[in-house]
Protein backbone atom coordinates (compact mmCIF):
# COMPACT_ATOMS: atom_id res chain seq x y z
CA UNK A 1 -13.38 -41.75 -19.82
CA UNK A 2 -15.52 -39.18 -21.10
CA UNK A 3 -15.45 -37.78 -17.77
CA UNK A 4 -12.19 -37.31 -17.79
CA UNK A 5 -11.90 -35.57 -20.88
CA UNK A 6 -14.23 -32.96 -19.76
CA UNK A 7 -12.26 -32.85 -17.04
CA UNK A 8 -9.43 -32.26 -18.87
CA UNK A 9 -10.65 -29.76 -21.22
CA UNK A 10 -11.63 -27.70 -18.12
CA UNK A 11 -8.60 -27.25 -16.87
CA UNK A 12 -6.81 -26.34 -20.05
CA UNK A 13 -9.16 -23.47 -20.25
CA UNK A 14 -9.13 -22.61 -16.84
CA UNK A 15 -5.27 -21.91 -17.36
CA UNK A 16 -5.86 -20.03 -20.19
CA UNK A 17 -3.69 -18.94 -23.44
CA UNK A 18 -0.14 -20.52 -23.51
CA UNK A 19 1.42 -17.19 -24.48
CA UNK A 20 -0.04 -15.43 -21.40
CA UNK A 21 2.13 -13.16 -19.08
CA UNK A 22 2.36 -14.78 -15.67
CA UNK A 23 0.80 -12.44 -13.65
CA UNK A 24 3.89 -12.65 -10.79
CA UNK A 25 5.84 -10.87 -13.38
CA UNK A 26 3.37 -8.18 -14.08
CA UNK A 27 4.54 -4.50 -12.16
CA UNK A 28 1.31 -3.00 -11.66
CA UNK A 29 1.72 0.68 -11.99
CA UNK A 30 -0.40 2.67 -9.13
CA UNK A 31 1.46 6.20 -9.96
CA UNK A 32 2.66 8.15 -12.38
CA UNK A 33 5.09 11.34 -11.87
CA UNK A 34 6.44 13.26 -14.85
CA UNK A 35 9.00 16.06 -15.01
CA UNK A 36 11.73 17.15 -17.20
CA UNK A 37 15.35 15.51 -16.59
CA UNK A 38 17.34 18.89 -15.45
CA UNK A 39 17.28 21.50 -18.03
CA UNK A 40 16.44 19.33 -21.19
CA UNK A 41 13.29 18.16 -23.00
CA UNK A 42 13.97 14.77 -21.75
CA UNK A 43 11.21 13.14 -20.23
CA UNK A 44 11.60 11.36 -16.87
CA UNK A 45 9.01 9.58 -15.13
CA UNK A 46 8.79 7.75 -11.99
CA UNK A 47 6.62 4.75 -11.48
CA UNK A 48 5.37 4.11 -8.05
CA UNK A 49 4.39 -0.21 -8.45
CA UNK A 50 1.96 -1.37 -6.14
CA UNK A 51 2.61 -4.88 -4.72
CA UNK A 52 1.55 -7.27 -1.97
CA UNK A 53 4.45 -8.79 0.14
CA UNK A 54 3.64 -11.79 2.53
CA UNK A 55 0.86 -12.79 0.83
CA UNK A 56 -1.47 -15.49 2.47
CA UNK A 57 -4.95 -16.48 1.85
CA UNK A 58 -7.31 -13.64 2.10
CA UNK A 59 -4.60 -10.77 1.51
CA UNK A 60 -1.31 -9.66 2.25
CA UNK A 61 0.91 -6.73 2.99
CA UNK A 62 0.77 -3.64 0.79
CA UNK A 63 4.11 -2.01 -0.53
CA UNK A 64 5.10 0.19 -3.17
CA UNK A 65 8.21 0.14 -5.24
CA UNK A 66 9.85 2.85 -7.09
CA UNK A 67 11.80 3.16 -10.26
CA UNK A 68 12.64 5.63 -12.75
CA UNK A 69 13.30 5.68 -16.71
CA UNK A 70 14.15 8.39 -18.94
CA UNK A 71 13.54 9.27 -22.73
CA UNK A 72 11.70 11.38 -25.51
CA UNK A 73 8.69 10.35 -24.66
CA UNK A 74 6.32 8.15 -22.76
CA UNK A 75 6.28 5.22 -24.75
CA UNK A 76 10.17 5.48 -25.30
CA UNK A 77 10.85 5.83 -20.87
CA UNK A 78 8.54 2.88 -20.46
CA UNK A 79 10.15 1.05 -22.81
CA UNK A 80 13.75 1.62 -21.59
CA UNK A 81 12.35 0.31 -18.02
CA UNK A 82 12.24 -3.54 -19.42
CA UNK A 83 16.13 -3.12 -19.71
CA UNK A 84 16.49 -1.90 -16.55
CA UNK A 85 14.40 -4.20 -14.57
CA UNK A 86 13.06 -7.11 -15.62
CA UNK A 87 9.00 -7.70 -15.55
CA UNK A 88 5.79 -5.72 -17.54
CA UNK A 89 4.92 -2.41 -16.81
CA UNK A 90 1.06 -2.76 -16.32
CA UNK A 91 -0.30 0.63 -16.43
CA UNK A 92 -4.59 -0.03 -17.19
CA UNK A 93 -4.75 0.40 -13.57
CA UNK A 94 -2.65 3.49 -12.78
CA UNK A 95 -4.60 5.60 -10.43
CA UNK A 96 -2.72 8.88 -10.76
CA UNK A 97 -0.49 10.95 -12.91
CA UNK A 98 1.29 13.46 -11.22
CA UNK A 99 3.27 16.47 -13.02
CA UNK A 100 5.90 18.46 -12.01
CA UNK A 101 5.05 22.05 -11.83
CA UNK A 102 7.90 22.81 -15.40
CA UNK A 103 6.12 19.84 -17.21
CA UNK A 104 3.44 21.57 -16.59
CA UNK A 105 4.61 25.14 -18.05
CA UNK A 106 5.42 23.09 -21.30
CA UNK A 107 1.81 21.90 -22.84
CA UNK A 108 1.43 18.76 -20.35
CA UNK A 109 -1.48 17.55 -22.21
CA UNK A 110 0.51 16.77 -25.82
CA UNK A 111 3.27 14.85 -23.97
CA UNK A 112 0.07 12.98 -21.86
CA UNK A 113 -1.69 12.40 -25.79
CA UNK A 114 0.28 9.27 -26.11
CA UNK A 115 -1.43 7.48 -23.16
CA UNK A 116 -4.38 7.26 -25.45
CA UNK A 117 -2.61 5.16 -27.80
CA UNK A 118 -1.58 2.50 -25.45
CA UNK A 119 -3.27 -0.75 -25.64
CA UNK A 120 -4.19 -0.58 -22.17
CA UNK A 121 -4.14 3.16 -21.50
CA UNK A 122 -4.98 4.81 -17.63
CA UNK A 123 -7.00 7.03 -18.98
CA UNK A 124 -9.46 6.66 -15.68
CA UNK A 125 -6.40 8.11 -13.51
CA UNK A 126 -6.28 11.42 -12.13
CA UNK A 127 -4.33 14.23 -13.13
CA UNK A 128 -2.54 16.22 -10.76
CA UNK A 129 0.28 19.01 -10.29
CA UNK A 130 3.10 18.64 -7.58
CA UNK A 131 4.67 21.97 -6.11
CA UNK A 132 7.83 19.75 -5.44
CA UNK A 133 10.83 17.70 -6.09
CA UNK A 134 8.51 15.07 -7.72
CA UNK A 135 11.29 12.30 -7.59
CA UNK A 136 12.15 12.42 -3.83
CA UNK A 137 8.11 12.37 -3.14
CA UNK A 138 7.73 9.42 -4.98
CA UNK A 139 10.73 7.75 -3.77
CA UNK A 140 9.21 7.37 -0.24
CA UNK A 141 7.46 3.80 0.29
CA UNK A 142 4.84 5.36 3.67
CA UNK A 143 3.60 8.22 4.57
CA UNK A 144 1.66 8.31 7.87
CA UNK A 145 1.41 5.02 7.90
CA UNK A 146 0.08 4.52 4.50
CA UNK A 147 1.77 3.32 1.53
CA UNK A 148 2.72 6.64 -0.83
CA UNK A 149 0.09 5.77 -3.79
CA UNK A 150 -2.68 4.84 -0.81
CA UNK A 151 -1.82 8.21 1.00
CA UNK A 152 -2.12 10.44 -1.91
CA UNK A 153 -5.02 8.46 -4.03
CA UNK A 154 -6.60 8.50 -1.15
CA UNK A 155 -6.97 11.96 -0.08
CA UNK A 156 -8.11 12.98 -3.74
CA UNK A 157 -11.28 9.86 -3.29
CA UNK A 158 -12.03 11.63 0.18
CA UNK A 159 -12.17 15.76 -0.98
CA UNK A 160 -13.70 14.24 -4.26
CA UNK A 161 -16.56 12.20 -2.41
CA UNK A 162 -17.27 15.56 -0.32
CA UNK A 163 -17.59 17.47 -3.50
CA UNK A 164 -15.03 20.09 -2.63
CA UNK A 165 -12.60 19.07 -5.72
CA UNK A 166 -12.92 18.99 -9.40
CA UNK A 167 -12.46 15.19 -10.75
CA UNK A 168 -9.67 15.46 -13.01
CA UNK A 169 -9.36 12.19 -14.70
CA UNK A 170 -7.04 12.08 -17.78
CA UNK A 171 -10.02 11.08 -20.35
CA UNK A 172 -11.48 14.54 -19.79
CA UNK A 173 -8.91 16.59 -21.36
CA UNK A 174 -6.79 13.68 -23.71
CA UNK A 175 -10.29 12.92 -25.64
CA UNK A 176 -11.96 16.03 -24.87
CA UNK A 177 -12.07 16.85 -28.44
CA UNK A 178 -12.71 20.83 -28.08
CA UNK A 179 -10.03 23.55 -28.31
CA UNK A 180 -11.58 25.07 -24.39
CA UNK A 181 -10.31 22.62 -22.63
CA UNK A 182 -7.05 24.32 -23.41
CA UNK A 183 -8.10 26.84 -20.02
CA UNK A 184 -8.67 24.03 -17.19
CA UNK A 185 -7.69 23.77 -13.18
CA UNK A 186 -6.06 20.90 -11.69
CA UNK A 187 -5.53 19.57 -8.60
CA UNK A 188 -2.59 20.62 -6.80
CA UNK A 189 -0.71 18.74 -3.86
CA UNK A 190 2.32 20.39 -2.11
CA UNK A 191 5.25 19.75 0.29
CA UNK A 192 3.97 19.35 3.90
CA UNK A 193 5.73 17.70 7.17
CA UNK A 194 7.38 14.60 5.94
CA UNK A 195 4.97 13.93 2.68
CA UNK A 196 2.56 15.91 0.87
CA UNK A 197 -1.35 17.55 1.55
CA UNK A 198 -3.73 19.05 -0.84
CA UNK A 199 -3.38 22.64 -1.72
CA UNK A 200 -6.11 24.00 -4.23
CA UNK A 201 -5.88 24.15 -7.66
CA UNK A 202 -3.64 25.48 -10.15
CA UNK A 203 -4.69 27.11 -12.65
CA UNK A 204 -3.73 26.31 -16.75
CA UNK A 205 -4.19 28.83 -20.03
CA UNK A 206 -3.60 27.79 -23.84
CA UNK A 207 -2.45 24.26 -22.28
CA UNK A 208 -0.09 25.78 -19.95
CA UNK A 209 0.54 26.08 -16.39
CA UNK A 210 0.54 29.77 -15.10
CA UNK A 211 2.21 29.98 -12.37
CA UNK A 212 -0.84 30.86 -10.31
CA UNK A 213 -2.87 29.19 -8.23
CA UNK A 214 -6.33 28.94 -6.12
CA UNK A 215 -6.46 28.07 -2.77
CA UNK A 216 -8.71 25.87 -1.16
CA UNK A 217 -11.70 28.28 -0.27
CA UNK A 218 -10.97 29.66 -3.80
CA UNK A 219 -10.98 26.36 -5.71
CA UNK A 220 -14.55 25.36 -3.55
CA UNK A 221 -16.15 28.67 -5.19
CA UNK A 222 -14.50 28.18 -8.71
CA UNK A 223 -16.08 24.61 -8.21
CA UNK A 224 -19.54 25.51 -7.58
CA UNK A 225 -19.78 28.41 -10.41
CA UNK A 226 -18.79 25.76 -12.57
CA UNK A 227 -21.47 23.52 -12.12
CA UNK A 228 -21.00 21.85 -9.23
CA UNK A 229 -23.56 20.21 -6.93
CA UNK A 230 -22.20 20.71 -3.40
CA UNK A 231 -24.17 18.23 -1.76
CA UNK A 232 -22.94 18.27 2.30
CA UNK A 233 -20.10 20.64 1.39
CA UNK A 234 -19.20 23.41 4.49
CA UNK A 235 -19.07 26.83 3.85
CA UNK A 236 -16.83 28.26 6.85
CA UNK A 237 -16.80 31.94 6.61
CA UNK A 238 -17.65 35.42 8.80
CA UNK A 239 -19.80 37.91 8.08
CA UNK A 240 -19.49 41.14 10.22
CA UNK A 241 -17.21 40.01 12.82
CA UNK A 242 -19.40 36.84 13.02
CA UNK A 243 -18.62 32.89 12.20
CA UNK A 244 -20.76 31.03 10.37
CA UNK A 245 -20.98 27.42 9.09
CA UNK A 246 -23.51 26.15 6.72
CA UNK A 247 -23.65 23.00 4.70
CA UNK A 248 -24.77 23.19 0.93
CA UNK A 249 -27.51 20.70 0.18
CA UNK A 250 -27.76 21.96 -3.31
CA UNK A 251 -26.35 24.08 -5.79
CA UNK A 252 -27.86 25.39 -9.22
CA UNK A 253 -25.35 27.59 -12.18
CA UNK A 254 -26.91 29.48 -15.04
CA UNK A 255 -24.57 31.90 -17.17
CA UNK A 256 -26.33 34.80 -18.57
CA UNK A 257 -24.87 36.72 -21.61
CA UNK A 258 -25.58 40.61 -21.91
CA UNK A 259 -25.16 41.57 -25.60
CA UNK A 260 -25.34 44.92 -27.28
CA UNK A 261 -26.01 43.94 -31.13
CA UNK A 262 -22.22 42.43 -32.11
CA UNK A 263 -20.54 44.08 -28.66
CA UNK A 264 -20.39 41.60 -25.74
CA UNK A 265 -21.43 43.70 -22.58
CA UNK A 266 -21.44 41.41 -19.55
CA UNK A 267 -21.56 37.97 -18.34
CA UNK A 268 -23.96 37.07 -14.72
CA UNK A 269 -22.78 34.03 -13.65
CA UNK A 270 -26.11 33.09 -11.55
CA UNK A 271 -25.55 30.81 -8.16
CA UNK A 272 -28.32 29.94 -6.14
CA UNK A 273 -27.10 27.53 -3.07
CA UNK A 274 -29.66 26.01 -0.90
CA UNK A 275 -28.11 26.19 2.87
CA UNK A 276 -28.41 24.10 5.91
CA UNK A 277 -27.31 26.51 8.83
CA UNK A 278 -25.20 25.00 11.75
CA UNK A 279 -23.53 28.03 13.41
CA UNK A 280 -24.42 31.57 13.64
CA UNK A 281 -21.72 33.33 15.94
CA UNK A 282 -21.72 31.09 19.00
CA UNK A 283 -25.04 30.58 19.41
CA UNK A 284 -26.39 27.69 17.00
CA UNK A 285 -29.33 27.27 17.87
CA UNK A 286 -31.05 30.76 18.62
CA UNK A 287 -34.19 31.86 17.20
CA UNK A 288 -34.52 33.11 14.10
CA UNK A 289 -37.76 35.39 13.00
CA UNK A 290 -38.32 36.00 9.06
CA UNK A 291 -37.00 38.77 9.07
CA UNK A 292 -33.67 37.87 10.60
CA UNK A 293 -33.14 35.12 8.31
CA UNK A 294 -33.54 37.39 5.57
CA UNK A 295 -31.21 39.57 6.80
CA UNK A 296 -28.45 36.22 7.49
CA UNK A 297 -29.50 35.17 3.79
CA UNK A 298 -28.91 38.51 2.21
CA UNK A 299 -25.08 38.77 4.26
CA UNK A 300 -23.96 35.16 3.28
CA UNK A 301 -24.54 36.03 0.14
CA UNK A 302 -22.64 39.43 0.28
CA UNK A 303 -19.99 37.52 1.82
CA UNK A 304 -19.75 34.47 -0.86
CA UNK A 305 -20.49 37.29 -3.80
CA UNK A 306 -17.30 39.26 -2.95
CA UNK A 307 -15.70 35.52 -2.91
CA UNK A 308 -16.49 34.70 -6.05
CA UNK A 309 -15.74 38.00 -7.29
CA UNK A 310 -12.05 37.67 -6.55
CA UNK A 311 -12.29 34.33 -7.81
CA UNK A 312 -13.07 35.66 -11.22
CA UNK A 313 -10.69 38.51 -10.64
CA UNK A 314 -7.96 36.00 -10.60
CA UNK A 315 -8.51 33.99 -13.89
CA UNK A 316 -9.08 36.60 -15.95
CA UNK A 317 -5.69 37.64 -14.58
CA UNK A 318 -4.19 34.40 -15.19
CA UNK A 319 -6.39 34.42 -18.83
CA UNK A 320 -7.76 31.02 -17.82
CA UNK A 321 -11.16 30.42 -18.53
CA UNK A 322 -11.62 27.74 -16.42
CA UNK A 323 -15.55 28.55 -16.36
CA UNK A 324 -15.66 27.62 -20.19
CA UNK A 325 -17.38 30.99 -20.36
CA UNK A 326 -16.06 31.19 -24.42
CA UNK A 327 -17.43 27.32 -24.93
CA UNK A 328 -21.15 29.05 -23.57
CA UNK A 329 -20.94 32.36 -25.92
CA UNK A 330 -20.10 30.12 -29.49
CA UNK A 331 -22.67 27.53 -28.23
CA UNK A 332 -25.84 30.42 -27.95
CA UNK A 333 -24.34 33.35 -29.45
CA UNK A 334 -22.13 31.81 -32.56
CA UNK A 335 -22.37 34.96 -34.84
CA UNK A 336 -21.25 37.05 -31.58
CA UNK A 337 -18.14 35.06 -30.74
CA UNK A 338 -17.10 34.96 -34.12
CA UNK A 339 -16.05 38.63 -33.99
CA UNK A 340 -14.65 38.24 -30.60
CA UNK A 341 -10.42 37.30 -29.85
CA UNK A 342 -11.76 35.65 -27.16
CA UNK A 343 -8.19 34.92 -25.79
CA UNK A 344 -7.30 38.46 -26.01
CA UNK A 345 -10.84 39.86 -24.55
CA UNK A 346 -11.60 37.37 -22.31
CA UNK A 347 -9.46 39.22 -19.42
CA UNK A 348 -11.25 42.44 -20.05
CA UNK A 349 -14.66 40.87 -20.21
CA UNK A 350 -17.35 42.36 -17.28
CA UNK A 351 -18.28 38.94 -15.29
CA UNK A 352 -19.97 39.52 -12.56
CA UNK A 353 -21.78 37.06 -9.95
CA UNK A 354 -24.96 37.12 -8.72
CA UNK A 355 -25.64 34.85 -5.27
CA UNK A 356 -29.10 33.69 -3.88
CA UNK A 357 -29.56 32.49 -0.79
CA UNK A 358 -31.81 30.08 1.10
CA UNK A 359 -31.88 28.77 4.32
CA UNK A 360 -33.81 25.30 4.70
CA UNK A 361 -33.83 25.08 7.93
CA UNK A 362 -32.57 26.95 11.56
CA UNK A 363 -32.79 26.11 15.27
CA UNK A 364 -35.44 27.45 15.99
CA UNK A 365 -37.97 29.72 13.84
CA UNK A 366 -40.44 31.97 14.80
């Protein structure tokens, strides 16, 4: 008897609490899309649920479903969905939010606030722009063979594990707590063929989108002068009429600040990349003395120099600080920045770059 007690009690709480959700009625939310609905303030959002059809033991089939809600806000859209369809949203999961590029002209991040308020908030999704009709993407179950929240999930996992994009996740600006993240890049996909690829960055100031945007060899360079490691990222470039491919085994950042007394002269944003050479021209594996390395150290750095130096060029333009060049003056020069309008001298500011160079190894070296 006993036995079967403790049998019993087992399985009650193996099936745990009697108010629980079944979980075959739970829509599990894999993306997020956001625009406005026409010309209003109205918010519509798609939701792009993640399913498995067929299922049998060890797995099943993937699919995605799509619907769409309007309203104010978030929380009123997703709520308007349960009269619509019947089920839970389940959102802890959601893997991406994606934002249509007039969302994102309109403070994005005070309209995205409200995720952190949600029981289970997806704050660990990315964050992403689409240069698009954001409804018709979603609306598509497979691209190349994928399923549409696979596809595009998992080309930002792939440039993200190569180091060549920033991360993005929504907990680094909703609970970043400090007024720079206002100037901040994000990912940017685009229409291509029948779906969608990765297209560099756009670029936001004040919270808003700009209009302008980095490519991909532009975003890579904005990436590393922010701090990035590079670890096995390509550099594909040309330097006098002649192709060369390195990979970056490691990258170091320092920001100097030049100051005058209470006038701001100059920022040196300092970038020394440690290089693993594949190709020089067409011959990879020629012989190299000391002096010619020096000579290939000194032009890739030329070469990535004048890079970066249009990369700069362009966010001053744009007044985004995406470098959080304003964050680094008030940290080590408070008294400084506090008689600076650092939104209104930031695009006048002399920044200037500074590459080093070194090559681990060569073919061959004499």
């Amino acid at each position: 008897m006993k036995r079967v007690i403790a049998a019993l009690i087992i399985c009650l709480l193996l099936t745990g609490c009697w108010d629980q959700v079944q979980l075959k009625k739970m829509l599990f939310v894999d993306v997020i899309g956001i625009d406005f609905e026409g010309d209003s303030k109205e918010i519509k959002v798609d939701y792009v649920i993640s399913s498995l059809q067929q299922v049998a033991q060890g797995g099943g089939k993937p699919k995605n479903l799509h619907i769409a809600s309007k309203g104010d806000n978030l929380y009123d859209a997703a709520a308007k969905t349960y009269k619509e369809m019947p089920g839970n949203l389940a959102a802890l999961e959601t893997r991406l939010f994606l934002i249509s590029t007039r969302f994102a002209k309109d403070q994005p991040l005070s309209y995205l606030d409200m995720t952190g308020q949600f029981i289970a908030n997806p704050l660990y999704g990315y964050l992403a722009v689409y240069d698009g009709d954001l409804s018709k993407l979603l609306s598509k179950e497979k691209i190349k063979e994928q399923t549409l929240s696979e596809f595009l999930v998992g080309l930002l996992d792939e440039e993200k594990r190569r180091g060549r994009i920033p991360s993005n996740k929504v907990v680094h600006y909703i609970l970043g707590g400090a007024e720079f993240i206002n100037d901040f890049v994000l990912n940017r996909f685009e229409p291509y063929e029948n779906g969608a690829r990765l297209a560099g960055t756009s670029l936001f100031s004040d919270g808003k989108y700009t209009g302008v945007n980095l490519n991909d060899e532009d975003t890579q360079i904005a990436y590393l002068m922010n701090g990035a490691r590079g670890r096995n990222q390509p550099i594909i470039s040309k330097t006098d009429e002649k192709n060369y491919t390195v990979l970056i085994q490691n990258a170091k950042q320092n920001f100097h600040i030049i100051s005058n007394g209470d006038n701001l002269r100059e920022i040196e944003i300092s970038l020394k990349l440690d290089l693993k050479l594949v190709e020089e021209g067409h011959e990879d594996y020629k012989k190299h003395t000391k002096k010619m390395l020096t000579k290939l150290e000194n032009e890739i750095a030329a070469d990535i120099t004048t890079k970066a130096t249009n990369v700069i060029a362009t966010l001053q333009k744009a007044n985004c600080d995406y470098l959080q060049l304003g964050h680094e003056v008030a940290a080590y020069h408070p008294k400084l920045f506090e008689g600076l309008n650092w939104r209104k001298q930031y695009p006048k500011i002399s920044i200037k770059p500074k590459v080093k160079i070194r090559i681990l190894n060569t073919g061959i070296l004499d």
